[in-house]
PDB file of N, CA and C in Angstrom:
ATOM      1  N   UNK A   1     -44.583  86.237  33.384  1.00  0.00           N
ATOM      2  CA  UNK A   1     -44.529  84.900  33.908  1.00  0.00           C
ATOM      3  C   UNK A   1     -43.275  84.201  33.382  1.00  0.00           C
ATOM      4  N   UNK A   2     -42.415  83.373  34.022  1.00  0.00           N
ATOM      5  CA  UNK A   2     -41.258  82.498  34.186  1.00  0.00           C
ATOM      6  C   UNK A   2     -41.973  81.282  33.435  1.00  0.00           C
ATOM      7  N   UNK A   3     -41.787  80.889  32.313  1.00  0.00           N
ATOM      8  CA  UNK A   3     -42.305  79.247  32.274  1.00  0.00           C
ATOM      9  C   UNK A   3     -41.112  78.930  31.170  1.00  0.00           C
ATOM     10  N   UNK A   4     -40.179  78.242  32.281  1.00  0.00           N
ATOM     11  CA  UNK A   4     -39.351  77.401  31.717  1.00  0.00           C
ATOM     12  C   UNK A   4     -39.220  76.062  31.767  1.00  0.00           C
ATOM     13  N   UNK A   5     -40.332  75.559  32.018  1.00  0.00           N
ATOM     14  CA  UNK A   5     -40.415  74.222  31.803  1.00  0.00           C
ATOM     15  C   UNK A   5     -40.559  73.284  30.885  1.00  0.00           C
ATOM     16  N   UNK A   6     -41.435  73.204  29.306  1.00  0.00           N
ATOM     17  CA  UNK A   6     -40.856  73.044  28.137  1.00  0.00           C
ATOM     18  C   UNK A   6     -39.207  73.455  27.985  1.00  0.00           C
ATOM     19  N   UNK A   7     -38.912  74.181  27.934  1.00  0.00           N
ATOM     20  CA  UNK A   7     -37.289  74.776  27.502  1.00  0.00           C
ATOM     21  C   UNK A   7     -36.202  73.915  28.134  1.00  0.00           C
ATOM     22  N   UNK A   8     -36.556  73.870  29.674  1.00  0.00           N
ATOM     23  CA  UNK A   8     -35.638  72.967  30.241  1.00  0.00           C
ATOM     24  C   UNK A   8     -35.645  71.505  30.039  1.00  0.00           C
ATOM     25  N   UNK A   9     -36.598  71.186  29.309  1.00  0.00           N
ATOM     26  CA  UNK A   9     -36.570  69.691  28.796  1.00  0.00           C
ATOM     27  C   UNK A   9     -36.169  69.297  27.077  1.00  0.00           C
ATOM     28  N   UNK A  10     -35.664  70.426  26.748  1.00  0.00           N
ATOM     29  CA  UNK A  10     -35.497  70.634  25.209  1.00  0.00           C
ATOM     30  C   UNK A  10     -33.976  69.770  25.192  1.00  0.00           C
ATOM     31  N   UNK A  11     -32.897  70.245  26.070  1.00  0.00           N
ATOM     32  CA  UNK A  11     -31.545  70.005  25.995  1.00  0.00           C
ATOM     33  C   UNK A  11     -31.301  68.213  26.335  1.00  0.00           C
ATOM     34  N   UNK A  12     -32.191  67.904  27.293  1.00  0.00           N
ATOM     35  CA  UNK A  12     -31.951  66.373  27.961  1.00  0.00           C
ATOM     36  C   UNK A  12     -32.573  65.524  26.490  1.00  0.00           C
ATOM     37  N   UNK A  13     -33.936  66.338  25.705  1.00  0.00           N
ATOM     38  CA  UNK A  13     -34.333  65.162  25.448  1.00  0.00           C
ATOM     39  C   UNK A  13     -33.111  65.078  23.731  1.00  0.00           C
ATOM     40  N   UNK A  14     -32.999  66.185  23.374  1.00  0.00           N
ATOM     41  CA  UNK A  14     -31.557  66.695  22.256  1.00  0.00           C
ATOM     42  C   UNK A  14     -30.705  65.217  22.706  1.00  0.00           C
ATOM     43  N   UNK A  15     -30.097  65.591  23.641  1.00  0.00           N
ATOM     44  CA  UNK A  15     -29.010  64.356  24.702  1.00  0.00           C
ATOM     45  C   UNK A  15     -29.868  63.246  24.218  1.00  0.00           C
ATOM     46  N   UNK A  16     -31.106  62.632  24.854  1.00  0.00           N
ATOM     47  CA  UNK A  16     -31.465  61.481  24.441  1.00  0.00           C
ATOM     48  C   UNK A  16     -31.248  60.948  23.568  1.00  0.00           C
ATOM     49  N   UNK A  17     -32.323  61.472  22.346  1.00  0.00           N
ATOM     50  CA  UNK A  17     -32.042  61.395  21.020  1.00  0.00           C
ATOM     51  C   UNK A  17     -30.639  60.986  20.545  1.00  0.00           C
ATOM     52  N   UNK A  18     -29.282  61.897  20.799  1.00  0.00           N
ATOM     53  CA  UNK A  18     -27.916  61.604  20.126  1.00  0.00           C
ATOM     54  C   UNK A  18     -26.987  60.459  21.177  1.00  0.00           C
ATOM     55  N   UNK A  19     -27.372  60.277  22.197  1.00  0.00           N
ATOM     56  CA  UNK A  19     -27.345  58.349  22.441  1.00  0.00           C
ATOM     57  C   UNK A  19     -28.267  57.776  22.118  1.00  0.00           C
ATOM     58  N   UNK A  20     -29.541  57.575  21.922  1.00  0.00           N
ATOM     59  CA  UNK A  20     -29.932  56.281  20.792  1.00  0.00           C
ATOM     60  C   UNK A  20     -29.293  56.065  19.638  1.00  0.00           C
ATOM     61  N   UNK A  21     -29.314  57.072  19.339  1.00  0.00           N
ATOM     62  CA  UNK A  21     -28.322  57.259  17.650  1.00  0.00           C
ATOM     63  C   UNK A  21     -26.997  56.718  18.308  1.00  0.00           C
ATOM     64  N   UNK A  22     -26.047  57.276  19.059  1.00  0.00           N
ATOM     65  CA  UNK A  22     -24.781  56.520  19.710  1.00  0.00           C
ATOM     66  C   UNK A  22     -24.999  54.692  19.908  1.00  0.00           C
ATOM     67  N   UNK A  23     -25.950  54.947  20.271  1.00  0.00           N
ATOM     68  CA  UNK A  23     -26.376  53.382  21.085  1.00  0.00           C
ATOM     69  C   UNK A  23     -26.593  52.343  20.220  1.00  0.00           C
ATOM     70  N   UNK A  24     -27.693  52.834  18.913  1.00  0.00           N
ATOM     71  CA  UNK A  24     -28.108  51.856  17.641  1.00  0.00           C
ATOM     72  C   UNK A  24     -26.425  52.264  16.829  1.00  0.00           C
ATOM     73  N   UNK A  25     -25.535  52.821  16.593  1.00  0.00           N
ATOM     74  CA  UNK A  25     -24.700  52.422  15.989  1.00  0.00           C
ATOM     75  C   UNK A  25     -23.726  51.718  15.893  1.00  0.00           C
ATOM     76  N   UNK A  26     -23.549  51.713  17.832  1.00  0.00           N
ATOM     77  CA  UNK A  26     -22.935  50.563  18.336  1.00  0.00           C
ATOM     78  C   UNK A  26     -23.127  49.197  17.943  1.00  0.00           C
ATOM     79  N   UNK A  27     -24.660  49.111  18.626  1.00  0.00           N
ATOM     80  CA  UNK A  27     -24.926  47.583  18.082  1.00  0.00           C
ATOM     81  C   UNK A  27     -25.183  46.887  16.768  1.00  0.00           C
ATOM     82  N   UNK A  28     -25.261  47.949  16.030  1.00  0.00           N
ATOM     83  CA  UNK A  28     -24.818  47.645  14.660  1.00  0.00           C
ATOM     84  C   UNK A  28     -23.228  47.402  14.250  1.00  0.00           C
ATOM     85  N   UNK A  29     -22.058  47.945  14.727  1.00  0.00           N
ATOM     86  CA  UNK A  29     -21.094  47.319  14.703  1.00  0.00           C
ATOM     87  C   UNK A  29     -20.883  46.250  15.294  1.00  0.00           C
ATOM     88  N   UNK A  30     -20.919  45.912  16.855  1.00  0.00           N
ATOM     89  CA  UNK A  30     -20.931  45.077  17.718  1.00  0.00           C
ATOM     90  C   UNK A  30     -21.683  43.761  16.614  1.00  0.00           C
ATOM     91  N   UNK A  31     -22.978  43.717  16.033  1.00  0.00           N
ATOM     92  CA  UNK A  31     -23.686  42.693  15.171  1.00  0.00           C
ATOM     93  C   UNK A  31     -22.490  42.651  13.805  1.00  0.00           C
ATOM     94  N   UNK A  32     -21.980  43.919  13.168  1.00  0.00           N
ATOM     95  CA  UNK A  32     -21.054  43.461  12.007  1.00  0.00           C
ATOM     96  C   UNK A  32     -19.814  42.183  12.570  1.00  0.00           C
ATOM     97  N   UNK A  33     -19.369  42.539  13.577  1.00  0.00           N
ATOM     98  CA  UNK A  33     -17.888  42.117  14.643  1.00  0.00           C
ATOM     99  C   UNK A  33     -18.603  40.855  14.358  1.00  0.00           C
ATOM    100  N   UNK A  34     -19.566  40.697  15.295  1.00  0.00           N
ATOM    101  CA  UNK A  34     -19.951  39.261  15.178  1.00  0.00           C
ATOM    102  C   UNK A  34     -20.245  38.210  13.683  1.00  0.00           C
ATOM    103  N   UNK A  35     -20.923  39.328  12.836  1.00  0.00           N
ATOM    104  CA  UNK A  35     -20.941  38.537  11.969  1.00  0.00           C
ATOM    105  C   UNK A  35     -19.515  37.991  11.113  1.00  0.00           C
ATOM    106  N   UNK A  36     -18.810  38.849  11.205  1.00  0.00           N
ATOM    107  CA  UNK A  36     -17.408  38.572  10.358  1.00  0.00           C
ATOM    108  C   UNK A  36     -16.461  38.136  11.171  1.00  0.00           C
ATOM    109  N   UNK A  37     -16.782  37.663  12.649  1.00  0.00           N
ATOM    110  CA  UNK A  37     -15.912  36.616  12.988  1.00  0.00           C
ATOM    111  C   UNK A  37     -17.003  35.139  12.987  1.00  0.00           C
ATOM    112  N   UNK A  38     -18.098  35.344  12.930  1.00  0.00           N
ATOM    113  CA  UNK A  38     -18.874  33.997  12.681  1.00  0.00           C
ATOM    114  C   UNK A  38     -18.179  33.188  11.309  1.00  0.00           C
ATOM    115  N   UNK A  39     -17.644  34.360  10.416  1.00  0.00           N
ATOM    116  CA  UNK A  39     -17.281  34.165   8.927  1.00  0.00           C
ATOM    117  C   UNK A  39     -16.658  33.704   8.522  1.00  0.00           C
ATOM    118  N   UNK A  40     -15.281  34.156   9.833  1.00  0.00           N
ATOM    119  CA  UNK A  40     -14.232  33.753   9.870  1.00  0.00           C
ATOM    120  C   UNK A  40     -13.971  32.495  10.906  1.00  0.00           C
ATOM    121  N   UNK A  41     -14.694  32.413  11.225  1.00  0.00           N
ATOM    122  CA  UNK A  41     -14.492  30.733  12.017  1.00  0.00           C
ATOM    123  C   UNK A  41     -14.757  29.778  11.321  1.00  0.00           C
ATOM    124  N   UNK A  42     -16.055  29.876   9.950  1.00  0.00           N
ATOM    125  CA  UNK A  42     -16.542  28.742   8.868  1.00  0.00           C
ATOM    126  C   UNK A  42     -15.225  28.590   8.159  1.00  0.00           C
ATOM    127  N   UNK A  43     -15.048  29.877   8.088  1.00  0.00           N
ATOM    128  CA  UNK A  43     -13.912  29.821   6.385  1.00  0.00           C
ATOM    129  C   UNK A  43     -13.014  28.595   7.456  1.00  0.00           C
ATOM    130  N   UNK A  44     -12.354  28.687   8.398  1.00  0.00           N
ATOM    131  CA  UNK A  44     -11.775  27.990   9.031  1.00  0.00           C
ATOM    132  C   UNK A  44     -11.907  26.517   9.403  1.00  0.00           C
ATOM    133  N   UNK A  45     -13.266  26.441   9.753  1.00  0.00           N
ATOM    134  CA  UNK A  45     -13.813  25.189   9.742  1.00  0.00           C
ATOM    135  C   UNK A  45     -13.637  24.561   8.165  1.00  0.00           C
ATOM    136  N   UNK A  46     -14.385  24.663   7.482  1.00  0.00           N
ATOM    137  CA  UNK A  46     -13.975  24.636   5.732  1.00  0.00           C
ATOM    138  C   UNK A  46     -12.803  24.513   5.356  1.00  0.00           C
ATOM    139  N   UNK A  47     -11.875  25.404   6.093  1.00  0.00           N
ATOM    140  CA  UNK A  47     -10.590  24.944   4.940  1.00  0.00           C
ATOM    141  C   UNK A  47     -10.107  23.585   5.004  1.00  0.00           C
ATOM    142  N   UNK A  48     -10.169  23.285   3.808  1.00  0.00           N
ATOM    143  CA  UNK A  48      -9.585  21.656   3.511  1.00  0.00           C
ATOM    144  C   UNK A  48      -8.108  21.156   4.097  1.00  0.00           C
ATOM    145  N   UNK A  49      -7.672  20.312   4.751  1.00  0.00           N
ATOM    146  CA  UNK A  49      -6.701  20.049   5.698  1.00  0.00           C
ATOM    147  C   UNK A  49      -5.648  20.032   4.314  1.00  0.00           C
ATOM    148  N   UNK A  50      -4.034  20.609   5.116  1.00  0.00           N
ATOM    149  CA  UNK A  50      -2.904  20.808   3.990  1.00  0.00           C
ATOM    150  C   UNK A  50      -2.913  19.301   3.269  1.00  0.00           C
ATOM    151  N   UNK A  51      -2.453  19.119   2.449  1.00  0.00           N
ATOM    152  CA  UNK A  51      -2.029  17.652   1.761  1.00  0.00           C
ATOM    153  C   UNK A  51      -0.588  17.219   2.847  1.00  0.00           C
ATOM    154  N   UNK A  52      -0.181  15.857   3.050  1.00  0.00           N
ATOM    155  CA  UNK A  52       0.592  15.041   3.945  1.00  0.00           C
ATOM    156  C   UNK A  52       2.257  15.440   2.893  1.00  0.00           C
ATOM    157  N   UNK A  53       1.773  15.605   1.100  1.00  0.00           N
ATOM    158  CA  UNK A  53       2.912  15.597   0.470  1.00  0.00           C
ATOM    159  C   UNK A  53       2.539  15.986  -0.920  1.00  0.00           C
ATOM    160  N   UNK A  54       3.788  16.672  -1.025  1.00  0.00           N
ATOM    161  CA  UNK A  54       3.560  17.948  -2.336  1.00  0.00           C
ATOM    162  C   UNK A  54       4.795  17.323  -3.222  1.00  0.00           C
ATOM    163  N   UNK A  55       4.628  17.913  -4.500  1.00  0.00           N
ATOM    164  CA  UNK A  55       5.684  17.567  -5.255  1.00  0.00           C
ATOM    165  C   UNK A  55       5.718  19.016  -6.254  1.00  0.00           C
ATOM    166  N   UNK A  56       6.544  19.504  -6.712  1.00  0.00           N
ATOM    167  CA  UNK A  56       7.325  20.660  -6.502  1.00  0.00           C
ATOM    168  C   UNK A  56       7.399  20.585  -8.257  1.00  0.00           C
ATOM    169  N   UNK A  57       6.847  20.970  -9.484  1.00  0.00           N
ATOM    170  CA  UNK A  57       7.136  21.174 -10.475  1.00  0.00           C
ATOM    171  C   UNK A  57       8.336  21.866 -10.991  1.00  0.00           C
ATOM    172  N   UNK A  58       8.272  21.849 -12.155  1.00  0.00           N
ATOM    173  CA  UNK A  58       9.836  22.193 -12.952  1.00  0.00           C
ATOM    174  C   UNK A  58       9.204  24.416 -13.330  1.00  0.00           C
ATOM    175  N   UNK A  59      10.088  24.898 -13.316  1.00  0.00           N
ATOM    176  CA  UNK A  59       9.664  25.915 -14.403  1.00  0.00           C
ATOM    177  C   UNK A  59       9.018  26.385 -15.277  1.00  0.00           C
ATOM    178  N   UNK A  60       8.682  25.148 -16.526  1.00  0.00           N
ATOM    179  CA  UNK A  60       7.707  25.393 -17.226  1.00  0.00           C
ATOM    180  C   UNK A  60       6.625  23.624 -16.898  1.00  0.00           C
ATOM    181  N   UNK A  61       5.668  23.812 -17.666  1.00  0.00           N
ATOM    182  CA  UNK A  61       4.932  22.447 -17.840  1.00  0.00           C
ATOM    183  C   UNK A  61       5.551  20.872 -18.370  1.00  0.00           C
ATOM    184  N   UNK A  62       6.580  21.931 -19.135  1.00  0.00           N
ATOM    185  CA  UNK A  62       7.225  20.499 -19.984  1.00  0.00           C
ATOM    186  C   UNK A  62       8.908  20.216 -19.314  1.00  0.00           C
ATOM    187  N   UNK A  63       8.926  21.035 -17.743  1.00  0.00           N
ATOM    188  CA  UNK A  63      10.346  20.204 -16.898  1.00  0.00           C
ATOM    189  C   UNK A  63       9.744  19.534 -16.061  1.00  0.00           C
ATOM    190  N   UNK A  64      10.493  18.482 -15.485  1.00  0.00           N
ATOM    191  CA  UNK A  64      10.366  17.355 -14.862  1.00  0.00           C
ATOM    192  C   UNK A  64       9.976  18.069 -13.328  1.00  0.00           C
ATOM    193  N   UNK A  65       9.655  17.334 -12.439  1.00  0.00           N
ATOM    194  CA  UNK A  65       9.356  17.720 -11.287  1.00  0.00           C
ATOM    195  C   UNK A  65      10.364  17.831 -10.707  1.00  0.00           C
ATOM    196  N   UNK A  66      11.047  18.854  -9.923  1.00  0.00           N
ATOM    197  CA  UNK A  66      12.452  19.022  -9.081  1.00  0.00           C
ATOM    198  C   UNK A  66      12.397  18.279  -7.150  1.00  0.00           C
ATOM    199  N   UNK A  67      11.681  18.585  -6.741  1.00  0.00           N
ATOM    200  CA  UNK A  67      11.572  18.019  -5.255  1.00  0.00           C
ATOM    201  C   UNK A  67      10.129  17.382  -4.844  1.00  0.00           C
ATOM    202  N   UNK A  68      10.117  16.718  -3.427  1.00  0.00           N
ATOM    203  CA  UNK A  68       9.053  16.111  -3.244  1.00  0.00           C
ATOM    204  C   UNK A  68       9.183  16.458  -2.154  1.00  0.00           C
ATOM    205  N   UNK A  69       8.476  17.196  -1.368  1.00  0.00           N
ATOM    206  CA  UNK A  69       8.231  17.816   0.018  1.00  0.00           C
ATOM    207  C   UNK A  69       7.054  17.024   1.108  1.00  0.00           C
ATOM    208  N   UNK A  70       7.264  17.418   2.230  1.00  0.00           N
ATOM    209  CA  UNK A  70       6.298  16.670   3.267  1.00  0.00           C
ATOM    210  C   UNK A  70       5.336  18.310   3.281  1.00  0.00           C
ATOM    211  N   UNK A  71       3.928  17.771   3.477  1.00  0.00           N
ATOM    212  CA  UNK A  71       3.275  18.479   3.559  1.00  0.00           C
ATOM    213  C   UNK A  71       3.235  20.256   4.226  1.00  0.00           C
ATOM    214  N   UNK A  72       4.227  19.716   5.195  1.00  0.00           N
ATOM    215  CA  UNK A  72       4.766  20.648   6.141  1.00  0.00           C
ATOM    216  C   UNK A  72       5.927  21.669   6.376  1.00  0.00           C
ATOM    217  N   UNK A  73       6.254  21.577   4.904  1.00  0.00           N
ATOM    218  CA  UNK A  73       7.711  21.914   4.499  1.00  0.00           C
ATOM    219  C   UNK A  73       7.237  23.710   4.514  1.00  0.00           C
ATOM    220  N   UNK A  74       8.461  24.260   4.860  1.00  0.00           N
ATOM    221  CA  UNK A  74       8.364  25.339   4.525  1.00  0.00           C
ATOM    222  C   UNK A  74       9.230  26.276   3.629  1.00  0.00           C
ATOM    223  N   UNK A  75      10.063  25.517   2.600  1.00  0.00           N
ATOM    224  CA  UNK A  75      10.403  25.897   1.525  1.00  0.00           C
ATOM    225  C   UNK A  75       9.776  25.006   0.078  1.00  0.00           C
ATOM    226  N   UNK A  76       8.451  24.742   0.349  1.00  0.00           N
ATOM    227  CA  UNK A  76       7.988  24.822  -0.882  1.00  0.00           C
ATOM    228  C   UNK A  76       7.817  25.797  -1.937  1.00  0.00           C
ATOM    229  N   UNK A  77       7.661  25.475  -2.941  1.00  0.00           N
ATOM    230  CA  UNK A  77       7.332  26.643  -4.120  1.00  0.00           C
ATOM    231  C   UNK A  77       6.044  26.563  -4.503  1.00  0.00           C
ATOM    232  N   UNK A  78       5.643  27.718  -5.408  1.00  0.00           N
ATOM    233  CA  UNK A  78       4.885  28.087  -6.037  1.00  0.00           C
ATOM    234  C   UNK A  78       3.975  26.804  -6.860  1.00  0.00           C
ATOM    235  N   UNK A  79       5.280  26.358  -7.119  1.00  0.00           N
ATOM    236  CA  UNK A  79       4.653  25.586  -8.307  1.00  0.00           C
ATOM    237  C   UNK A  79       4.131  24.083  -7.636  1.00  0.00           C
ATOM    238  N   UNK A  80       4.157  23.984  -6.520  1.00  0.00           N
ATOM    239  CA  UNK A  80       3.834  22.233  -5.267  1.00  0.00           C
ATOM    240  C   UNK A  80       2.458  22.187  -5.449  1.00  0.00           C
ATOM    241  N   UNK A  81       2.326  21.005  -5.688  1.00  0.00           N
ATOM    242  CA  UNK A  81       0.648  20.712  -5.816  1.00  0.00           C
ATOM    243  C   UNK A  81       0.582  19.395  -4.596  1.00  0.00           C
ATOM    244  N   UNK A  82      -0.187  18.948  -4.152  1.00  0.00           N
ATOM    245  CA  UNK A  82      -0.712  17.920  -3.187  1.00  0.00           C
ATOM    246  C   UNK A  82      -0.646  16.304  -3.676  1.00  0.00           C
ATOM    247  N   UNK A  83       0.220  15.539  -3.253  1.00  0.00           N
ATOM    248  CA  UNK A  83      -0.185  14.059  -4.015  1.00  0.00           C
ATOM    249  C   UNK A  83      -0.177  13.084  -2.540  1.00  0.00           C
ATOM    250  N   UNK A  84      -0.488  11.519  -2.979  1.00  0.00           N
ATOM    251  CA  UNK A  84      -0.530  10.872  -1.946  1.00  0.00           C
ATOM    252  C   UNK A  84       0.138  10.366  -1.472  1.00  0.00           C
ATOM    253  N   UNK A  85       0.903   9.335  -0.718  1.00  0.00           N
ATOM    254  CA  UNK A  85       1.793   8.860  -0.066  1.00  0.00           C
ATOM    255  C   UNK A  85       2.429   7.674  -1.466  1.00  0.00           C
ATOM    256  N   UNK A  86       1.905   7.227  -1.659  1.00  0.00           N
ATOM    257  CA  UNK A  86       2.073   6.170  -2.800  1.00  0.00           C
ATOM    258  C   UNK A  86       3.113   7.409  -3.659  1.00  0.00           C
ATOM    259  N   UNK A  87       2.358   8.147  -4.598  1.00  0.00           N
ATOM    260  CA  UNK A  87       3.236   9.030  -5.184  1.00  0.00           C
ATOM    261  C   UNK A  87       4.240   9.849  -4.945  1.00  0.00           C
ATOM    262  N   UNK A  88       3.983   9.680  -3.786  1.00  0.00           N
ATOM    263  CA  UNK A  88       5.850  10.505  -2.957  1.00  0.00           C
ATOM    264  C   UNK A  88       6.558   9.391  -3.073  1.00  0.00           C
ATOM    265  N   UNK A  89       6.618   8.517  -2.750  1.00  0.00           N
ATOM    266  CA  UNK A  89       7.327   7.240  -2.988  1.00  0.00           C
ATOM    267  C   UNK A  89       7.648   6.801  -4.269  1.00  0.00           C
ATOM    268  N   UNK A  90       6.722   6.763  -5.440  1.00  0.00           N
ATOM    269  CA  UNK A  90       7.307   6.682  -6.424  1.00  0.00           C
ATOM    270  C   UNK A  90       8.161   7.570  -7.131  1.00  0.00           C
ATOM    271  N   UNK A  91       7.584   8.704  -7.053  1.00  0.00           N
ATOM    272  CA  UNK A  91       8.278  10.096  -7.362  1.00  0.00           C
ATOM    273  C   UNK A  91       9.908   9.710  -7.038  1.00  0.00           C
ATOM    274  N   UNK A  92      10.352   9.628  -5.526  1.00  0.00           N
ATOM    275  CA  UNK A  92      11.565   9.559  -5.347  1.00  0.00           C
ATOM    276  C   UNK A  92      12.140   8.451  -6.223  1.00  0.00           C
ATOM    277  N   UNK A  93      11.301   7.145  -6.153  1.00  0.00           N
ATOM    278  CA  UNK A  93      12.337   5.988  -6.548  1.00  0.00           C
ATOM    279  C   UNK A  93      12.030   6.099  -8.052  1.00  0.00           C
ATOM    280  N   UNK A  94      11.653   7.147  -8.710  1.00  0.00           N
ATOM    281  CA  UNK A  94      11.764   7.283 -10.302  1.00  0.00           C
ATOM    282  C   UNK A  94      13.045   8.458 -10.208  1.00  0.00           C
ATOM    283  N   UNK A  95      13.526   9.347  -9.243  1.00  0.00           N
ATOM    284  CA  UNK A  95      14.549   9.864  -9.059  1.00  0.00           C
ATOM    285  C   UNK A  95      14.037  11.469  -8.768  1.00  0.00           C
ATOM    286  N   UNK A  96      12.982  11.935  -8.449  1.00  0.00           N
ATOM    287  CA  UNK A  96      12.725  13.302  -8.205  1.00  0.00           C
ATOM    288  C   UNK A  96      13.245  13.314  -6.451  1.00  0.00           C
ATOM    289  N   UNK A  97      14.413  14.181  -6.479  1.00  0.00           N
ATOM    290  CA  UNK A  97      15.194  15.133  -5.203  1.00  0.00           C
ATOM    291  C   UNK A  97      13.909  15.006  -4.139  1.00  0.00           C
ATOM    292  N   UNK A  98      14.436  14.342  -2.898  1.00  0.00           N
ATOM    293  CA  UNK A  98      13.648  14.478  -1.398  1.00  0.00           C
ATOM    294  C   UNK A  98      13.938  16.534  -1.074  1.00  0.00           C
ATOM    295  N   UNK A  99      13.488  16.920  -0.813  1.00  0.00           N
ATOM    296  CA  UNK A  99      14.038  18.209  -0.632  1.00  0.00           C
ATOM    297  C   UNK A  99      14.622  18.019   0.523  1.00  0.00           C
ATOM    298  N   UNK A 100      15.924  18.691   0.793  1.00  0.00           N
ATOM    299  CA  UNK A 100      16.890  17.979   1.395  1.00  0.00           C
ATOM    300  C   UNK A 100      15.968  19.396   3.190  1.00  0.00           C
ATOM    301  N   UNK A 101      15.540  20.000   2.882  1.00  0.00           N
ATOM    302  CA  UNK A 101      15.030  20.840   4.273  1.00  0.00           C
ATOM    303  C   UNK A 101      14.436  19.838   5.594  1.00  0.00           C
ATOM    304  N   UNK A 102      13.092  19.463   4.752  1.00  0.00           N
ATOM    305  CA  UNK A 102      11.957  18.150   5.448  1.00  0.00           C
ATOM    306  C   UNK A 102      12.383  17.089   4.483  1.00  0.00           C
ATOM    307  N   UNK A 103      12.978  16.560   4.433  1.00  0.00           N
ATOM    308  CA  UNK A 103      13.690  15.031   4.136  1.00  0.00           C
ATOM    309  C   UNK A 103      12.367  13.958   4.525  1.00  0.00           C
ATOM    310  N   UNK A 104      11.824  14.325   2.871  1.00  0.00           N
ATOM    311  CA  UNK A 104      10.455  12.821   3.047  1.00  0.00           C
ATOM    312  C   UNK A 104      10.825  11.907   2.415  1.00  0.00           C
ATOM    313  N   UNK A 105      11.858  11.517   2.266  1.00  0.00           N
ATOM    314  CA  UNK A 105      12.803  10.492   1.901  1.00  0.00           C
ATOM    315  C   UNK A 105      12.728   9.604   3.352  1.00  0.00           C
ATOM    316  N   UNK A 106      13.355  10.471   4.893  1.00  0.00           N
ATOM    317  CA  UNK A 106      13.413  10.115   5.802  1.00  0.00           C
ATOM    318  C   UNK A 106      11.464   9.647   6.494  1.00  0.00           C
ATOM    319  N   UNK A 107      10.702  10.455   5.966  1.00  0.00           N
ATOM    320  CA  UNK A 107       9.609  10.386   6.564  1.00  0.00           C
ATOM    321  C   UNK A 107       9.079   9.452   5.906  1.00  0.00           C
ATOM    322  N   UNK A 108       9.125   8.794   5.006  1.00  0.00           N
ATOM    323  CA  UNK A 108       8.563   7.850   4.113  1.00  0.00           C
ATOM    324  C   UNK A 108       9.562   6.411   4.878  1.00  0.00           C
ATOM    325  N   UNK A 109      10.036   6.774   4.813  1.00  0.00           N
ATOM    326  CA  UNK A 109      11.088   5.256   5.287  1.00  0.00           C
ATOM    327  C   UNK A 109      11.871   5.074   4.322  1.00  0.00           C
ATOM    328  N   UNK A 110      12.240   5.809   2.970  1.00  0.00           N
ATOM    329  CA  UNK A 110      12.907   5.298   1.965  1.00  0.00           C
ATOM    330  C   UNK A 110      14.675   5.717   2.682  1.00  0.00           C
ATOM    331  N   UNK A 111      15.341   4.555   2.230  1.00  0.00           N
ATOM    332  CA  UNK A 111      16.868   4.482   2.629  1.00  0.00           C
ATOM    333  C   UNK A 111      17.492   5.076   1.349  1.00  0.00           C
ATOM    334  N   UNK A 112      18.344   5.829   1.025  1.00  0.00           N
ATOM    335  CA  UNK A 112      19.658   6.007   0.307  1.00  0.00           C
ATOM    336  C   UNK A 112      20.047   4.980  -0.147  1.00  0.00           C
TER     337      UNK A 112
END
């Protein structure tokens, strides 16, 4: 007797089996994707807006501050921390350098 009917259902259901497995690993990435751009949209939402104006420290702790940058500058340094509009203004008229790139000398309204 011919009975290949168990046998011939051995290979499709093999196949089945290794797409569910294909299928659940997908949507387990597809769910990672999502979660780590959900992640990355907070961190985004969250990040605290740049400061309007930076002021640019000396070398060590004990040099004077060298420039006073607009928030937006893109030759700040390392060493620029965030201050407020008031203190960009004083900064200059105590004599700390407008950085001559973004001129917040000009953005402040202060004249030469």
């Amino acid at each position: 007797m011919n009975d290949s009917g168990p046998t011939r259902l051995v290979l499709p259901r093999f196949l089945e089996r290794v797409q569910l497995r294909d299928l659940a690993r997908t949507r387990q990435w597809i769910a990672d994707e999502e979660r780590r751009d959900a992640e990355r949209r907070r961190g985004i939402e969250k990040k605290p807006a740049p400061p309007a104006w930076l002021l640019e420290q000396g070398l060590n702790r004990h040099s004077p501050p060298v420039y006073v940058h607009t928030g937006a500058c893109w030759n700040t340094g390392k060493r620029s921390a965030g201050i407020e509009q008031e203190q960009a203004r004083q900064a200059i008229a105590d004599g700390v350098k407008a950085c001559p790139h973004c001129r917040p000398d000009s953005a402040l309204g202060i004249l030469d």
